[in-house]
Protein backbone atom coordinates (compact mmCIF):
# COMPACT_ATOMS: atom_id res chain seq x y z
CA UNK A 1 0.00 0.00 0.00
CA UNK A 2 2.89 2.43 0.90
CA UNK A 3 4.43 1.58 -2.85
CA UNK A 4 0.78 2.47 -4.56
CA UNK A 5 0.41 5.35 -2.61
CA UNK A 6 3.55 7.15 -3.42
CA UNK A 7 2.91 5.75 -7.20
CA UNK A 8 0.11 7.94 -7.21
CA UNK A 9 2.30 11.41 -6.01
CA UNK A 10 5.09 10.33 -8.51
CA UNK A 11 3.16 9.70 -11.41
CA UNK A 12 0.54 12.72 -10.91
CA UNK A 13 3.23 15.03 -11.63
CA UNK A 14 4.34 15.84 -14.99
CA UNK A 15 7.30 13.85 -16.52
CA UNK A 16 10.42 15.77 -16.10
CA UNK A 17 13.77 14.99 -18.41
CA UNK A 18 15.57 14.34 -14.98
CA UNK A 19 12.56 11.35 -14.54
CA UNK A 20 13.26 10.26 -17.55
CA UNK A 21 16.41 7.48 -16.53
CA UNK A 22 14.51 6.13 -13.33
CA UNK A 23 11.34 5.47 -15.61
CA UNK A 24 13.59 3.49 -18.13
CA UNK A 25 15.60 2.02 -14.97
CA UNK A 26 12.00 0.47 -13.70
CA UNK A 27 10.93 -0.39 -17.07
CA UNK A 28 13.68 -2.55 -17.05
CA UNK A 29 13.32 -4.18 -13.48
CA UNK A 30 9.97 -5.09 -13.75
CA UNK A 31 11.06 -7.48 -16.38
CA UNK A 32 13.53 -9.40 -14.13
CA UNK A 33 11.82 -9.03 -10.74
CA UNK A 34 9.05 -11.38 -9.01
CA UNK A 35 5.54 -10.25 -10.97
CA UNK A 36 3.98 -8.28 -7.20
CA UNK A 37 7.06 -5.71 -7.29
CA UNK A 38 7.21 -5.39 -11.00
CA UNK A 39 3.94 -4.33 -11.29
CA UNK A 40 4.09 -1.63 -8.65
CA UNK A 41 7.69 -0.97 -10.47
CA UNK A 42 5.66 -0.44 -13.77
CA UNK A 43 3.22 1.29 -12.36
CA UNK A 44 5.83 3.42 -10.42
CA UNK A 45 7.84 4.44 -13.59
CA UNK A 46 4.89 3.94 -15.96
CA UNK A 47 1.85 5.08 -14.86
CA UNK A 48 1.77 8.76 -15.26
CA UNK A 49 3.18 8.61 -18.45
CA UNK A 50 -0.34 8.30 -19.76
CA UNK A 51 -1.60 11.64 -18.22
CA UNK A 52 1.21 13.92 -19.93
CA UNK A 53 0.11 15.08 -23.19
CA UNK A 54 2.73 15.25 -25.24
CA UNK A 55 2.79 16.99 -29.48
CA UNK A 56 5.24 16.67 -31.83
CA UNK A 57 6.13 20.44 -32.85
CA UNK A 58 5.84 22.12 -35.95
CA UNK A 59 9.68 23.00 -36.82
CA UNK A 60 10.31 26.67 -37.39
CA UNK A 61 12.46 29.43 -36.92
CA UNK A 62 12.76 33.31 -38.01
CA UNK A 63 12.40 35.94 -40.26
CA UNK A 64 13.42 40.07 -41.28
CA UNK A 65 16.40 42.11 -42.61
CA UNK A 66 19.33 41.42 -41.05
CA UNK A 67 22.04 44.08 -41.31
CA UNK A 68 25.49 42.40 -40.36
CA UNK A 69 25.90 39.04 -41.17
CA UNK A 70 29.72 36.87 -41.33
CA UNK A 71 30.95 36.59 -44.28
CA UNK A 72 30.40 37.69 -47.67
CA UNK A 73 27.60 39.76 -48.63
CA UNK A 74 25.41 38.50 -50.89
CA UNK A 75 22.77 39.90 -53.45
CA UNK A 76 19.17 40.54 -52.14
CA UNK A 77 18.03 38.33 -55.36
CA UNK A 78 19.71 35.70 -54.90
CA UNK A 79 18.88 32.32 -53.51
CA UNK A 80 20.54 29.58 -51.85
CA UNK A 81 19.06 25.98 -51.05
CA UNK A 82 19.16 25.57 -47.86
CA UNK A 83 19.41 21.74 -47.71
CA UNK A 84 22.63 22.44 -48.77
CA UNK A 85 25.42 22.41 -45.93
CA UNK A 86 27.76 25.62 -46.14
CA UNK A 87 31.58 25.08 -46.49
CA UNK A 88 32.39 26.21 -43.04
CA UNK A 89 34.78 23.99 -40.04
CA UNK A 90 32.28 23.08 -37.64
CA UNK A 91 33.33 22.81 -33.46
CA UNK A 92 33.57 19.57 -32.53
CA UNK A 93 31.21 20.31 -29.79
CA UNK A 94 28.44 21.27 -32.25
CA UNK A 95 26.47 17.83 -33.42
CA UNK A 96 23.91 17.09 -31.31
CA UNK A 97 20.28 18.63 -32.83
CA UNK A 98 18.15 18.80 -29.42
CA UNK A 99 17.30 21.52 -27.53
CA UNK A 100 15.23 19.98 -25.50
CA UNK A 101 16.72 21.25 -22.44
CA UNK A 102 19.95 23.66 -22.03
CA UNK A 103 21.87 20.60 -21.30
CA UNK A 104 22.60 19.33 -24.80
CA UNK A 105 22.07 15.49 -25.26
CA UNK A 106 25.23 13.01 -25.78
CA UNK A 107 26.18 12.50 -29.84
CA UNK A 108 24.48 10.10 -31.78
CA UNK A 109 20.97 10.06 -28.51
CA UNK A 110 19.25 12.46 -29.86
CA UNK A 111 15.74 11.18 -30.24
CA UNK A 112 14.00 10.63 -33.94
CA UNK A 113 10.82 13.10 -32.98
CA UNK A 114 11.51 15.96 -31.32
CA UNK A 115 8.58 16.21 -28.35
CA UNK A 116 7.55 19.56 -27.13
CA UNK A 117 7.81 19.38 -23.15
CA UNK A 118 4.75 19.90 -21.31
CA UNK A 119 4.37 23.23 -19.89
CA UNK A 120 4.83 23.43 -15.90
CA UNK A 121 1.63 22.34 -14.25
CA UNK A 122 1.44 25.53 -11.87
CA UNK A 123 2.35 29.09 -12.68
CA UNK A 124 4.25 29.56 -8.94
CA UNK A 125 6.84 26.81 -10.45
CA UNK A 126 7.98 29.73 -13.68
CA UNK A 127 8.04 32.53 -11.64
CA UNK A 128 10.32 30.47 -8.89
CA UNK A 129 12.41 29.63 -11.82
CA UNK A 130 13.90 32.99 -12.82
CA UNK A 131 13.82 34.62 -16.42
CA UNK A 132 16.74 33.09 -18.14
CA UNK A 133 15.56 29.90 -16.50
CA UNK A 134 12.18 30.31 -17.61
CA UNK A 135 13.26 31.71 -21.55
CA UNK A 136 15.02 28.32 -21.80
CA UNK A 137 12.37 26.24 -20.76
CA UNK A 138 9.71 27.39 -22.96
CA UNK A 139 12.07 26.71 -26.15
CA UNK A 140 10.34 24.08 -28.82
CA UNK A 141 11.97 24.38 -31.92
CA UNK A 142 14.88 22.52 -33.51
CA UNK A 143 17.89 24.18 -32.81
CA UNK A 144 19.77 22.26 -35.91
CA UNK A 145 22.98 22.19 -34.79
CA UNK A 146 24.15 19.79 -37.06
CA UNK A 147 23.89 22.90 -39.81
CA UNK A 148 27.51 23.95 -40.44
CA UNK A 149 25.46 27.16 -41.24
CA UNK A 150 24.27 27.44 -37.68
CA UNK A 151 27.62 26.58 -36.27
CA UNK A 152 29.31 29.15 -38.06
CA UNK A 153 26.86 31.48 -36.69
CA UNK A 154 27.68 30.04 -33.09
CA UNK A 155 31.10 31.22 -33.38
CA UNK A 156 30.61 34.15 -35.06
CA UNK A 157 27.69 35.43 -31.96
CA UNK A 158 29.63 33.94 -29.33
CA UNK A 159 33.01 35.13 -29.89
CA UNK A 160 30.86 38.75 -30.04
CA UNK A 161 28.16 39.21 -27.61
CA UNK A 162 27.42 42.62 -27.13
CA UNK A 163 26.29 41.49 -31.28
CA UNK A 164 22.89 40.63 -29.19
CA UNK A 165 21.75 43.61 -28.05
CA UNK A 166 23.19 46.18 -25.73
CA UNK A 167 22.63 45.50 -21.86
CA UNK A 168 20.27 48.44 -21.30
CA UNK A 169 17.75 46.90 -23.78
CA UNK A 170 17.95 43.57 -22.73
CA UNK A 171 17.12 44.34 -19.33
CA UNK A 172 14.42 46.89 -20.68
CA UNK A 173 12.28 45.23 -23.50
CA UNK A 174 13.73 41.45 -23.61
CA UNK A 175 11.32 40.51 -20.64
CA UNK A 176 8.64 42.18 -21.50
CA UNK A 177 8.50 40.14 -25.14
CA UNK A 178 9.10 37.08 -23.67
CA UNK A 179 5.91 37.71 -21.26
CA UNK A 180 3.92 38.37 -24.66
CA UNK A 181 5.41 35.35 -26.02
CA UNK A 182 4.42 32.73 -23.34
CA UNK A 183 1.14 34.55 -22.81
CA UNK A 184 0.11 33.40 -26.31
CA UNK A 185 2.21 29.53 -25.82
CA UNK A 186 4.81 30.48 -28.67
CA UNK A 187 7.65 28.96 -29.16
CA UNK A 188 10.26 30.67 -26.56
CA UNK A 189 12.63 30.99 -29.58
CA UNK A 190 10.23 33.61 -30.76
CA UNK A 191 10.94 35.90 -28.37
CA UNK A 192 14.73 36.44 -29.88
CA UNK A 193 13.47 37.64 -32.63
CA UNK A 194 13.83 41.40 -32.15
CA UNK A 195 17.49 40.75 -31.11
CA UNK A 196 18.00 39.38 -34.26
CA UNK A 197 15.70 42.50 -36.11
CA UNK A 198 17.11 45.06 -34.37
CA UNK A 199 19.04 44.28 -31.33
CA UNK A 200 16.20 45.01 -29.42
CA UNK A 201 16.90 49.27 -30.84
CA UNK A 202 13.17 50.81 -30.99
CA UNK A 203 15.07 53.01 -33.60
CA UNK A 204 16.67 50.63 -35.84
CA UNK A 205 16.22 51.74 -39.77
CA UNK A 206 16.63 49.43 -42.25
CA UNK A 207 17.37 51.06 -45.98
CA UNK A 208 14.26 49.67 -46.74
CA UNK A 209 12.10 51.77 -44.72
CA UNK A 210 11.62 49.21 -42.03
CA UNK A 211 11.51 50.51 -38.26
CA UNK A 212 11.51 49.84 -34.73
CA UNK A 213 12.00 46.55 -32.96
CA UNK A 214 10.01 44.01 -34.99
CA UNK A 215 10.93 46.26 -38.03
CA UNK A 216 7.83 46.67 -39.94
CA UNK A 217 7.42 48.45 -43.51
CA UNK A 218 4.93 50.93 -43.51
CA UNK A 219 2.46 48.64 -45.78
CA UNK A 220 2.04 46.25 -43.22
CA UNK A 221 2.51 48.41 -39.84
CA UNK A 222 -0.66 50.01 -40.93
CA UNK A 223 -2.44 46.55 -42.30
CA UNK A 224 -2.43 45.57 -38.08
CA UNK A 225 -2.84 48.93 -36.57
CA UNK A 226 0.07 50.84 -36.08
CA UNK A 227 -0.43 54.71 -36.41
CA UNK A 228 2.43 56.47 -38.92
CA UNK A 229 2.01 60.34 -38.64
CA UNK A 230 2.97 63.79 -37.44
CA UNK A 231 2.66 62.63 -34.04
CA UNK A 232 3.83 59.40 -33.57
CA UNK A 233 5.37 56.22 -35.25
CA UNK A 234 3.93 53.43 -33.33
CA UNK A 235 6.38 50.89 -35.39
CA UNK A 236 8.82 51.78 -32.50
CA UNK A 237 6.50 51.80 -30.05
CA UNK A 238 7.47 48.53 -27.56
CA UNK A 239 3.65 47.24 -26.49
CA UNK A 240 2.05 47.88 -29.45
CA UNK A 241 4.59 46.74 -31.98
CA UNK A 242 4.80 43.80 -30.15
CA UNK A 243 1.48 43.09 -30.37
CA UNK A 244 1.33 43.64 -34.16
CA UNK A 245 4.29 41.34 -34.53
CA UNK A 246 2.35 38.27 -32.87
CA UNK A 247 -0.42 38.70 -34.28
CA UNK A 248 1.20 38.55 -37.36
CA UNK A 249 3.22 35.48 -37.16
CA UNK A 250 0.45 33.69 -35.12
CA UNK A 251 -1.36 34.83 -38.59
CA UNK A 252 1.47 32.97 -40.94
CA UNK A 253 1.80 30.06 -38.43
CA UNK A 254 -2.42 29.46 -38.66
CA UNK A 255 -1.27 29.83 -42.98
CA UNK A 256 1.86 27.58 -43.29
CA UNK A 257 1.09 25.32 -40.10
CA UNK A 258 4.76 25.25 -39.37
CA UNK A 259 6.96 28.01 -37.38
CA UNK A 260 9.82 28.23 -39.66
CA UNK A 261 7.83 28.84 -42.81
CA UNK A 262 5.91 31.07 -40.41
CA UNK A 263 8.91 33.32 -39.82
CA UNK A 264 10.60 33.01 -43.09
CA UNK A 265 7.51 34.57 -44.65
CA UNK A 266 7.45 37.40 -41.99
CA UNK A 267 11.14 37.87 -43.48
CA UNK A 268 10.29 37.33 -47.24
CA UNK A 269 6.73 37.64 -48.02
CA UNK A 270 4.15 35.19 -47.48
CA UNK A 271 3.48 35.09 -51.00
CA UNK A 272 7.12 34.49 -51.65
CA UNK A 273 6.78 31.39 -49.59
CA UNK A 274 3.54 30.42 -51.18
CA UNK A 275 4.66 30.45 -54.27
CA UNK A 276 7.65 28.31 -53.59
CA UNK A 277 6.00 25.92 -51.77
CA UNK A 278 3.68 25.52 -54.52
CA UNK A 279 7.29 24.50 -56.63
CA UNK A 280 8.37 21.96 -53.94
CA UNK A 281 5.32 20.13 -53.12
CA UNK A 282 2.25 20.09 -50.11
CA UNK A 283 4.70 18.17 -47.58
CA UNK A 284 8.06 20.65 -47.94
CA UNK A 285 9.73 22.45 -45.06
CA UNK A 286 11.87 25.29 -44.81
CA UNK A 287 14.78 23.37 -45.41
CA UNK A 288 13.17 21.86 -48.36
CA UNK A 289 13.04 24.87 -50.58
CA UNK A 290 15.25 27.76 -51.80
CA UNK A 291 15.44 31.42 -50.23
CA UNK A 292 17.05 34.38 -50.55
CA UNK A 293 20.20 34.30 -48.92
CA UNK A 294 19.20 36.84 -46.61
CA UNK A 295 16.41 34.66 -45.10
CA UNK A 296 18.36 32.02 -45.36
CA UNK A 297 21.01 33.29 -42.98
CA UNK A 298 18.13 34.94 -40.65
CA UNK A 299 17.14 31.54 -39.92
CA UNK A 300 20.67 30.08 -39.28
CA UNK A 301 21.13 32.95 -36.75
CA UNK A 302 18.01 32.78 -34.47
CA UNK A 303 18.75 29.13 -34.16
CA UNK A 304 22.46 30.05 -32.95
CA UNK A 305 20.97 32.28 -30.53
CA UNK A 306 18.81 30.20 -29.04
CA UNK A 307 21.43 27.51 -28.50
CA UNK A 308 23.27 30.04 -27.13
CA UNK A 309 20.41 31.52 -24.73
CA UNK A 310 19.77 27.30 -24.31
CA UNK A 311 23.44 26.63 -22.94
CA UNK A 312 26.02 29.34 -23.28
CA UNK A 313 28.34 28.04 -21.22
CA UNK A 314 29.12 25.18 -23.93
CA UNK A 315 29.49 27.54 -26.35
CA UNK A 316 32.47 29.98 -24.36
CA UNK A 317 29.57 32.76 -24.31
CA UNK A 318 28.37 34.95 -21.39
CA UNK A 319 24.83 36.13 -20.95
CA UNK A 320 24.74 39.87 -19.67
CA UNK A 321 21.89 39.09 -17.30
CA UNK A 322 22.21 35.75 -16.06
CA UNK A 323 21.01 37.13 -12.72
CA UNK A 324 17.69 38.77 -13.92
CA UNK A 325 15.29 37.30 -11.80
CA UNK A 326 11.45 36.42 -12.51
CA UNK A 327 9.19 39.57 -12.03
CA UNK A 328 12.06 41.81 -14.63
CA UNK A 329 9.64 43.88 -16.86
CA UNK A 330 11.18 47.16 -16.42
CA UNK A 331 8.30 49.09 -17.29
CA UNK A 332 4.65 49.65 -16.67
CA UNK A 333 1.50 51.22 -18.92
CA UNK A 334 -0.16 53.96 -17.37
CA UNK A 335 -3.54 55.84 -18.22
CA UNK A 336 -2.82 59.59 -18.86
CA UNK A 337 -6.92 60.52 -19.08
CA UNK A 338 -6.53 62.23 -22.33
CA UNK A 339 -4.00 64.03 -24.36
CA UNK A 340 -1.28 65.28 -22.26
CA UNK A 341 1.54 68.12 -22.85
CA UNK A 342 4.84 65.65 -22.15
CA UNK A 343 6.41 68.83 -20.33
CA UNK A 344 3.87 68.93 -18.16
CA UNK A 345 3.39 65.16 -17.31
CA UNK A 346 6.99 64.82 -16.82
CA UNK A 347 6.40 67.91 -14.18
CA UNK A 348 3.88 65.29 -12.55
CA UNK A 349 5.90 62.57 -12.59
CA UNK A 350 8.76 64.22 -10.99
CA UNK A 351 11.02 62.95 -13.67
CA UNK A 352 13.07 64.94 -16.05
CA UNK A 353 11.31 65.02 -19.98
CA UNK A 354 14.03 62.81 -21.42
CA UNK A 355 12.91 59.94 -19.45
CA UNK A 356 9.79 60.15 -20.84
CA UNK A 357 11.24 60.19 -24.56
CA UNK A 358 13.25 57.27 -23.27
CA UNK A 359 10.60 55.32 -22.46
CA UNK A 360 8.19 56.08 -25.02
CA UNK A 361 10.33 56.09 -28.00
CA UNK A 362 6.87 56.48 -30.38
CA UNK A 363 6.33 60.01 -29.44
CA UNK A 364 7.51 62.28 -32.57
CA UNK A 365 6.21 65.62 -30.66
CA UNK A 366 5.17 67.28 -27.56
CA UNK A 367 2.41 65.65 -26.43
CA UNK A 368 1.02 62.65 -26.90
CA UNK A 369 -1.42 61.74 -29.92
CA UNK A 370 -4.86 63.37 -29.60
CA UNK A 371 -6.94 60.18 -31.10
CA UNK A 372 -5.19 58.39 -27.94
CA UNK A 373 -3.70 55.51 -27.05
CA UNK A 374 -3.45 57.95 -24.18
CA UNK A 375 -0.87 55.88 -21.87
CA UNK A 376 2.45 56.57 -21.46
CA UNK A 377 5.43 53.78 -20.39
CA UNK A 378 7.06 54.72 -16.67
CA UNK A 379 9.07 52.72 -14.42
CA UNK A 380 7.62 49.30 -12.81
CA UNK A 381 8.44 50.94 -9.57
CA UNK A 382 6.74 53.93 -9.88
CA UNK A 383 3.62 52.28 -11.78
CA UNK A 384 0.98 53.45 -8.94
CA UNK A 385 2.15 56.80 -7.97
CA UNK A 386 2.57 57.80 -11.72
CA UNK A 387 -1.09 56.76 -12.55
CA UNK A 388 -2.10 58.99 -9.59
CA UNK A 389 -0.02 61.34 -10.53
CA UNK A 390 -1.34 61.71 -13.94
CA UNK A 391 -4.73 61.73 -13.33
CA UNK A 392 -4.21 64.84 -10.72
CA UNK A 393 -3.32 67.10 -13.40
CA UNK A 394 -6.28 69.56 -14.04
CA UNK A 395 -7.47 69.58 -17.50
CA UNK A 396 -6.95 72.83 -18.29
CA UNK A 397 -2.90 72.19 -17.80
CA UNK A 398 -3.05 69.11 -19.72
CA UNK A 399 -2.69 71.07 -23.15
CA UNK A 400 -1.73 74.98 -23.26
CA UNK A 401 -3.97 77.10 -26.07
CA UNK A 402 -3.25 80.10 -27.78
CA UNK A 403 -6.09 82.33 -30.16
CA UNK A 404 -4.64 83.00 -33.53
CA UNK A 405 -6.27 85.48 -36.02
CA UNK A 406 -5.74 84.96 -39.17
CA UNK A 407 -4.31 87.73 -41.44
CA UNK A 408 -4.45 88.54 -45.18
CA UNK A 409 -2.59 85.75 -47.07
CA UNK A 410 -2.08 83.08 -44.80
CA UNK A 411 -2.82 79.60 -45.62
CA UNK A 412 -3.48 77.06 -42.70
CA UNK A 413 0.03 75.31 -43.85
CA UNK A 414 1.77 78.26 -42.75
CA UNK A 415 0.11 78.03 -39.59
CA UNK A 416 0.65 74.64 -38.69
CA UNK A 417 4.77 75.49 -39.66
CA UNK A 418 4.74 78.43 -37.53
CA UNK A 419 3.06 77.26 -34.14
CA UNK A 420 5.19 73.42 -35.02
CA UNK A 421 2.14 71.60 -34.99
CA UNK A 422 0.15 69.47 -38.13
CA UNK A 423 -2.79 70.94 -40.76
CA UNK A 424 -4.42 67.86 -39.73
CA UNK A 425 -4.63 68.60 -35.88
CA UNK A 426 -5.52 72.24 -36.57
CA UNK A 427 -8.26 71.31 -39.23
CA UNK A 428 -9.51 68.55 -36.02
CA UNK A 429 -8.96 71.25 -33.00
CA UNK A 430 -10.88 73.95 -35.20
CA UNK A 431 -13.51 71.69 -36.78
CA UNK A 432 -12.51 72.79 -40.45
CA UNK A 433 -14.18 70.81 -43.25
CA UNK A 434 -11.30 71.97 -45.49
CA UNK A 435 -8.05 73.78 -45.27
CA UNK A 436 -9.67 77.04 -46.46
CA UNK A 437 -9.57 79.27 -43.68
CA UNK A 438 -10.59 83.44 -44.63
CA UNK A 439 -8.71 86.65 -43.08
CA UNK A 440 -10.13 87.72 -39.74
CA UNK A 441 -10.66 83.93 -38.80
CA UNK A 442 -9.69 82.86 -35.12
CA UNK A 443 -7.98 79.35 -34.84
CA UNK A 444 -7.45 77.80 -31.65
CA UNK A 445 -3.79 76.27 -31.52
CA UNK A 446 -2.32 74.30 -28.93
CA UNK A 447 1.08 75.66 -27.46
CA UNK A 448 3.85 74.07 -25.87
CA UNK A 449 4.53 73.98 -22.33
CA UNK A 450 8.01 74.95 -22.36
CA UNK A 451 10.30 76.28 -25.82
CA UNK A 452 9.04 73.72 -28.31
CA UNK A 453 13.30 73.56 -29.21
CA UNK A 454 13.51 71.92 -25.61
CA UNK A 455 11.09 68.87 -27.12
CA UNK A 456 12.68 69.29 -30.72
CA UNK A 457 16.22 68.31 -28.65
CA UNK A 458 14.92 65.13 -27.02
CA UNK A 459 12.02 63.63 -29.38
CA UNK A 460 14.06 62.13 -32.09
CA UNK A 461 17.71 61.14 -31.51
CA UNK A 462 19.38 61.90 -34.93
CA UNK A 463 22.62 60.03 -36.27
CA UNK A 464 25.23 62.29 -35.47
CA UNK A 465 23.34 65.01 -34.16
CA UNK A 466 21.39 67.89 -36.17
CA UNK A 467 22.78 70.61 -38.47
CA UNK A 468 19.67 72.12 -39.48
CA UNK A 469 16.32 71.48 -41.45
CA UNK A 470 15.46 71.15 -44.67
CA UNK A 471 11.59 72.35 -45.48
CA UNK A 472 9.85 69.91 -48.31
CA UNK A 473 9.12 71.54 -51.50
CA UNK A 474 6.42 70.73 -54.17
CA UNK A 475 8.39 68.47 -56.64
CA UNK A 476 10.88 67.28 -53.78
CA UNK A 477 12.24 63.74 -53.42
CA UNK A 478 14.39 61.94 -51.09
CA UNK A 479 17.03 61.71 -53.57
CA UNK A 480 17.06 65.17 -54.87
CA UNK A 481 17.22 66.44 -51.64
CA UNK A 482 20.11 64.53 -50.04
CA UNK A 483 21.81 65.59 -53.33
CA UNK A 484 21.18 68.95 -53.50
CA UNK A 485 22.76 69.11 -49.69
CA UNK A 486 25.58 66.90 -50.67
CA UNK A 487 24.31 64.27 -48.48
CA UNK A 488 24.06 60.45 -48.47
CA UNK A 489 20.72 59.58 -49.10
CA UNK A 490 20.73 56.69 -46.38
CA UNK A 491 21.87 59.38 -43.59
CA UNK A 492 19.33 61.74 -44.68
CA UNK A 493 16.40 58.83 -44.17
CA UNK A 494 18.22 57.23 -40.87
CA UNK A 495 18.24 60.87 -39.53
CA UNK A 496 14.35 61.40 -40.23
CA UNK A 497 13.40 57.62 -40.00
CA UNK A 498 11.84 58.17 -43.48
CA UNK A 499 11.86 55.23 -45.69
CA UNK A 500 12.79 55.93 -49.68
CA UNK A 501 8.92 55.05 -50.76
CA UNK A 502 8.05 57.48 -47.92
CA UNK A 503 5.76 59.75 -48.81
CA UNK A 504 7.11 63.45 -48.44
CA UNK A 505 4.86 65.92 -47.66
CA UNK A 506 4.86 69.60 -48.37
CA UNK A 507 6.18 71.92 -45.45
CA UNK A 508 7.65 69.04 -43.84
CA UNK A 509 10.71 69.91 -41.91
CA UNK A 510 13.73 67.46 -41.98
CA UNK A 511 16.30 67.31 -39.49
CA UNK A 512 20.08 67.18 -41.54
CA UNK A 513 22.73 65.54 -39.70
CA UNK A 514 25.99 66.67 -39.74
């Protein structure tokens, strides 16, 4: 009775890889042993095998530009088959495939299927764990590290590791994706991604007019949600971009029904992948079909960083936060009631107005966006005296107002220049139908709450710092501009975040860098 009793505890609980030995150990007793203690021996190693449910994952793995790779360069057009093993020496280390745990399995025992571990049975057991801890145990996928592809990449990351992101942004946004991840039962590989994007940078630019963390092109930032205008560029804002990325790739995943194709079409196009699937057959994988080079090596390096993230140690690499512990989101959403001057809610917040830049790297102006969301991102710590905060500030402070007549001549354009705001929030604050407005007219404009240059200094960290500003012209273009200035035309969109099938508007100021 003692024997069945504890049976029941041991084989309640989910099967661990550490159980694993003792339940082959009594499999193997009970066929030796007298038949009464072989049963309870079965039963003992045996029995709770049943209640685990176990699934065989869909393989998969990542997707988006990626602006430093080893090597050569290669063109965008070109394509590489990526069954094909690259001519690279491979660490003698590197040949087992699992990644079932972040202690790597002995050569030639790794099993047939992979089997994605069941996740912990109570939520007190992941937040006990730690973050790192926690990342590694939520990884599914494949890590292929028989791929002399992925190797290479192994010892190209780990012999440089601040190429994963700088400290600062690991500690600040790393966690907080990971918590979106596992909320939604991803594959903990997925929440590397961004590293891999944009090392985690909320202002990364790619030539091709991609931006923020998940680096979306304007097409498809707008196709789930994200606002692109005068007052903000929600591609590089943290919660919301996230959101949009998720959706997205839980949108391929639902599509391709495997992760990897899943992120290689977030990289390439779904209809790129279509269409080559269509070439290859209804049962191909990634693996089975030829990409660009660029996706190609996107894939090989999200799989070397999560064998890195998996067990670091075996590959000579150091994680910068192995000591982050569970509850490590640095930051916190907050309600701001309304459109808010960011002068003035920094005054309420007792924090200085670069902070709140900092933490809400979206903002493009001095307030936050009149159609809302109307949050702003503060410190975990200071999560319930900000919200109070915030919601003391009288409405009449929340935005400053001036009366402007309108003279003889004047066109709403010149306006909006003048007082550094947009046509379309005057034309929404003055309930204009049109941009006609008639001499003698009185527009109500909002005004700053300090020198707008003290927001212009802090809003929208240039590359290598501002010269001037250029005014757009009728007939203007990216390229005629940045040559008429004798500038690159990369710096000139990296220093406005401007991508080169940007639409340029007329009046619009841009920042030159030196």
């Amino acid at each position: 009775m003692t024997i069945l009793t504890t049976t029941t505890v041991f084989c309640n609980r989910p099967l661990t890889a550490s159980a694993r030995p003792l339940r082959q150990a009594c499999a193997g007793l009970a066929a030796t042993w007298p038949t009464p203690f072989a049963l309870s021996v079965v039963i003992l190693g045996l029995a709770g095998c049943g209640t685990v449910s176990v699934e065989t994952p869909t393989d998969g793995v990542g997707a988006v530009p990626v602006n430093e790779v080893p090597g050569e360069d290669t063109p965008p057009d070109s394509t590489v088959d990526a069954t094909e093993p690259v001519d690279v020496i491979v660490p003698a280390d590197v040949t087992s495939t699992s990644t079932e745990s972040p202690s790597a399995a002995p050569i030639g025992e790794t099993e047939a299927t992979p089997v994605e571990p069941p996740d912990p049975p109570v939520q007190e057991e992941a937040v006990a764990m730690g973050f790192v801890d926690r990342l590694r145990e939520s990884f599914r996928l494949d890590h292929s590290l028989d791929r002399q592809a992925v190797a290479k990449e192994i010892t190209w990351v780990a012999r440089r590791p601040d190429r994963l992101a700088r400290r600062d942004r690991l500690l600040e946004y790393l966690p907080y994706v990971c918590e979106k991840v596992w909320d939604r039962g991803m594959p903990g590989e997925i929440c590397l991604l961004p590293i891999v994007e944009s090392r985690l940078d909320p202002f990364a630019f790619s030539k091709g007019g991609a931006v923020g963390l998940w680096q979306f092109i304007p097409a498809t930032a707008k196709r789930f949600g994200l606002k692109i205008d005068w007052w903000v560029d929600e591609r590089r804002d943290v919660v919301l971009a996230t959101d949009a990325a998720l959706d997205y790739l839980e949108e391929l995943h639902d599509r391709f029904g495997d992760w990897l194709l899943a992120l290689a079409a977030y990289n390439w196009g779904e209809g790129s992948v279509s269409r080559r699937l269509s070439r290859s057959g209804p049962n191909a994988g990634f693996f089975d079909i030829k990409v660009p080079r660029e996706t190609s090596r996107y894939v090989d390096r999200l799989l070397a960083y999560s064998a890195i993230f998996a067990d670091p140690a075996r590959f000579g690499a150091e994680l910068p936060f192995s000591d982050l512990g569970a509850s490590s989101v640095a930051f916190a959403v907050v309600e701001t009631g309304g459109q808010v001057d960011l002068a003035r809610a920094a005054e309420a917040l007792g924090c200085e107005l670069d902070e709140i830049y900092r933490r809400n790297p979206a903002l493009n102006r001095w307030a936050t966006h009149p159609e809302g969301p109307h949050r702003l991102l503060v410190s975990a710590d200071s999560e319930s005296t900000a919200a109070e905060a915030l919601a003391r500030i009288p409405e009449t402070e929340r935005l400053a107002w001036v009366r402007h007549r309108v003279v003889s001549g004047e066109t709403l354009s010149e306006i909006a220049r003048a007082y550094r705001t947009s046509v379309e929030w005057l034309q929404q604050a003055n309930g204009l139908p049109s941009t006609l407005v008639r001499t003698g007219d009185h527009l109500r404009v909002p005004a700053t709450h300090r020198p707008v240059e003290h927001y212009a200094r802090l809003s929208r960290p240039l590359a290598g710092g501002s010269a001037g500003e250029y005014v757009v012209k009728p007939g203007d273009t990216i390229w005629g501009i940045a040559r008429s200035l004798g500038l690159q035309r990369q710096a000139l969109m990296a220093a406005n975040h401007i991508g080169p099938e940007d639409i340029l508007r007329i009046g619009q100021r841009l920042s030159i860098s030196h």
